[in-house]
Structure formats: structure tokens, C-alpha cells
N, C-alpha and C. Protein backbone atom coordinates (compact mmCIF):
# COMPACT_ATOMS: atom_id res chain seq x y z
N UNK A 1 -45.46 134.50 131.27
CA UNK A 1 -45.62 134.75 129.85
C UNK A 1 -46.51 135.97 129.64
N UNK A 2 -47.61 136.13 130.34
CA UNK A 2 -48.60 137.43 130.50
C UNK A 2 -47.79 138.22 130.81
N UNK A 3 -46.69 138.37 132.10
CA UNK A 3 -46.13 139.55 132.15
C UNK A 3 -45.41 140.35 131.14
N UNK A 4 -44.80 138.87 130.33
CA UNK A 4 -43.65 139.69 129.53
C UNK A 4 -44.49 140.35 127.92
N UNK A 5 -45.44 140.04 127.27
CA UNK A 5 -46.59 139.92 126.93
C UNK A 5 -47.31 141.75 127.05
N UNK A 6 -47.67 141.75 128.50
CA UNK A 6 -47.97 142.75 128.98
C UNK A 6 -47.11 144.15 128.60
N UNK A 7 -45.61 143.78 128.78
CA UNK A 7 -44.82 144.68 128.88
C UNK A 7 -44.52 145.54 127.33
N UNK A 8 -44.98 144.68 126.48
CA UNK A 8 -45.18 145.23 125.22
C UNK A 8 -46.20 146.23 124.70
N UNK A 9 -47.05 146.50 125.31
CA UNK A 9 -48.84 146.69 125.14
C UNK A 9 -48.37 148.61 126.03
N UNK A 10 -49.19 149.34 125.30
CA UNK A 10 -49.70 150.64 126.15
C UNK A 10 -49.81 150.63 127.63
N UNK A 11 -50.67 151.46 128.05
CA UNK A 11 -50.77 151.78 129.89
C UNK A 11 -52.07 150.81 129.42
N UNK A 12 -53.26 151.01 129.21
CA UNK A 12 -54.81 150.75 129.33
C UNK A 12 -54.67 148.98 129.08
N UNK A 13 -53.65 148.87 128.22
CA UNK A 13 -54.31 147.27 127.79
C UNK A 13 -53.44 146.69 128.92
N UNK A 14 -52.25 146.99 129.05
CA UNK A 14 -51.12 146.18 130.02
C UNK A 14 -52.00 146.37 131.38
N UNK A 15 -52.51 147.04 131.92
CA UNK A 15 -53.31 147.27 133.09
C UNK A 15 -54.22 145.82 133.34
N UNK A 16 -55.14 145.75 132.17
CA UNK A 16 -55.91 145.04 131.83
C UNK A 16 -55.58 143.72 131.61
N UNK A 17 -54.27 143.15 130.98
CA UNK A 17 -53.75 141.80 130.90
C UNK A 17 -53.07 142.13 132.25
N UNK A 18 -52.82 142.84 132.80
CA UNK A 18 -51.92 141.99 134.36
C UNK A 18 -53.13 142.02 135.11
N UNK A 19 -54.39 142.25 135.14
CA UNK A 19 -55.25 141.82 135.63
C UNK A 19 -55.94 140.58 135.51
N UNK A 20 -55.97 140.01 134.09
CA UNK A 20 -56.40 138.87 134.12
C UNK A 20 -54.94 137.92 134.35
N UNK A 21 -53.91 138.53 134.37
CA UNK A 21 -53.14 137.33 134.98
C UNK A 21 -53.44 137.11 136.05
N UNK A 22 -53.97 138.21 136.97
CA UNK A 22 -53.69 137.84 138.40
C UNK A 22 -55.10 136.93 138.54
N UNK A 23 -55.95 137.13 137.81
CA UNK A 23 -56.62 136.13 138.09
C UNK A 23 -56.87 134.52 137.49
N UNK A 24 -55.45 134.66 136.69
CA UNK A 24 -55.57 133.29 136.22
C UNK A 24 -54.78 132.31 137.63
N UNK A 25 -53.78 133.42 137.80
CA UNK A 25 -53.23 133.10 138.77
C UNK A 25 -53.62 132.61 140.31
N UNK A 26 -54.64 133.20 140.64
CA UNK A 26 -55.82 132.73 141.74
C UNK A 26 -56.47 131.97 141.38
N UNK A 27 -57.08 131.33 140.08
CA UNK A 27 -57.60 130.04 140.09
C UNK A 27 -56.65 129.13 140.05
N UNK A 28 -55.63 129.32 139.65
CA UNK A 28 -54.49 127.84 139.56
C UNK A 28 -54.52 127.72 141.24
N UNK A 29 -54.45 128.93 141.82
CA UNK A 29 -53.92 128.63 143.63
C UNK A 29 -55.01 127.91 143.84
N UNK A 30 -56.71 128.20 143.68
CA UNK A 30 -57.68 127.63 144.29
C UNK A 30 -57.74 126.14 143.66
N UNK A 31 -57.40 125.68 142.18
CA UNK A 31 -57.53 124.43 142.04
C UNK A 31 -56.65 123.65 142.58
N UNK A 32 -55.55 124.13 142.96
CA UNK A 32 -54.36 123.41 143.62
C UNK A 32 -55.18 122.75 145.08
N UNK A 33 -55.30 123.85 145.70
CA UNK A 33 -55.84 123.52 147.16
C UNK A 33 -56.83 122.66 146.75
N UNK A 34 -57.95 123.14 146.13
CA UNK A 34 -58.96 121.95 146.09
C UNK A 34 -58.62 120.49 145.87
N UNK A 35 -57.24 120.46 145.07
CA UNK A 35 -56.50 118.91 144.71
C UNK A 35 -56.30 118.22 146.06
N UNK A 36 -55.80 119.34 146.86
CA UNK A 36 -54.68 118.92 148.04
C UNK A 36 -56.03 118.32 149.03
N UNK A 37 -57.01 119.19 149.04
CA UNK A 37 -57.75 118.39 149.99
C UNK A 37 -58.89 117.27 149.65
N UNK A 38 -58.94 117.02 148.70
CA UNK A 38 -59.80 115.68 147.95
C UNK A 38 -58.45 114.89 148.29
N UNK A 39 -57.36 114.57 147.21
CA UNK A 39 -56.05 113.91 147.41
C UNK A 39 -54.97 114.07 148.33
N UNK A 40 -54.74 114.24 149.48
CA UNK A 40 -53.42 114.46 149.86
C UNK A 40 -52.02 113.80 148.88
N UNK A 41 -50.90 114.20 149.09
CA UNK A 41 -49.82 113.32 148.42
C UNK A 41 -49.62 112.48 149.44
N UNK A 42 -49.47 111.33 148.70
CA UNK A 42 -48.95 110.18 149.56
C UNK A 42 -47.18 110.28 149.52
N UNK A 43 -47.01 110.20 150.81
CA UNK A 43 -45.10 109.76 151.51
C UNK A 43 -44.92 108.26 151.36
N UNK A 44 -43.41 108.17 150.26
CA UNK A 44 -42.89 107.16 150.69
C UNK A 44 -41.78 106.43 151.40
């Protein structure tokens, strides 16, 4: 949604929102992992 978002916007601001995507994007990866290793998924 940021990208497409982005693609509307000048050089300076679009620079600037695909930057904080990428870092919204690295905390979703780090809370994920942190899930995975408190909880594993259980197999049934």
C-alpha cells in the first residue's frame, strides 16, 4: 500500500515513504521471529 502510495508523491517525499516502508517492513520480520521463538507452531 506504501508503495503504490509512494508512486504518487515527487522524488524527495517518495524516497522518504519507501524508506519508512522498509522499515515497517523489518519490524514486522523482527516481531515475527520473536513470535516463532517464544511460540513455535504446533504440528498436527
Amino acid at each position: 500500500m506504501l508503495s503504490d502510495f509512494a508512486g504518487l508523491l515527487e522524488t524527495p517525499y517518495r524516497n522518504t515513504l519507501l524508506g519508512i516502508q522498509q522499515v515497517v517492513m523489518l519490524g514486522e520480520l523482527a516481531v515475527n521471529r520473536a513470535l516463532d521463538n517464544l511460540e513455535p507452531p504446533t504440528r498436527n
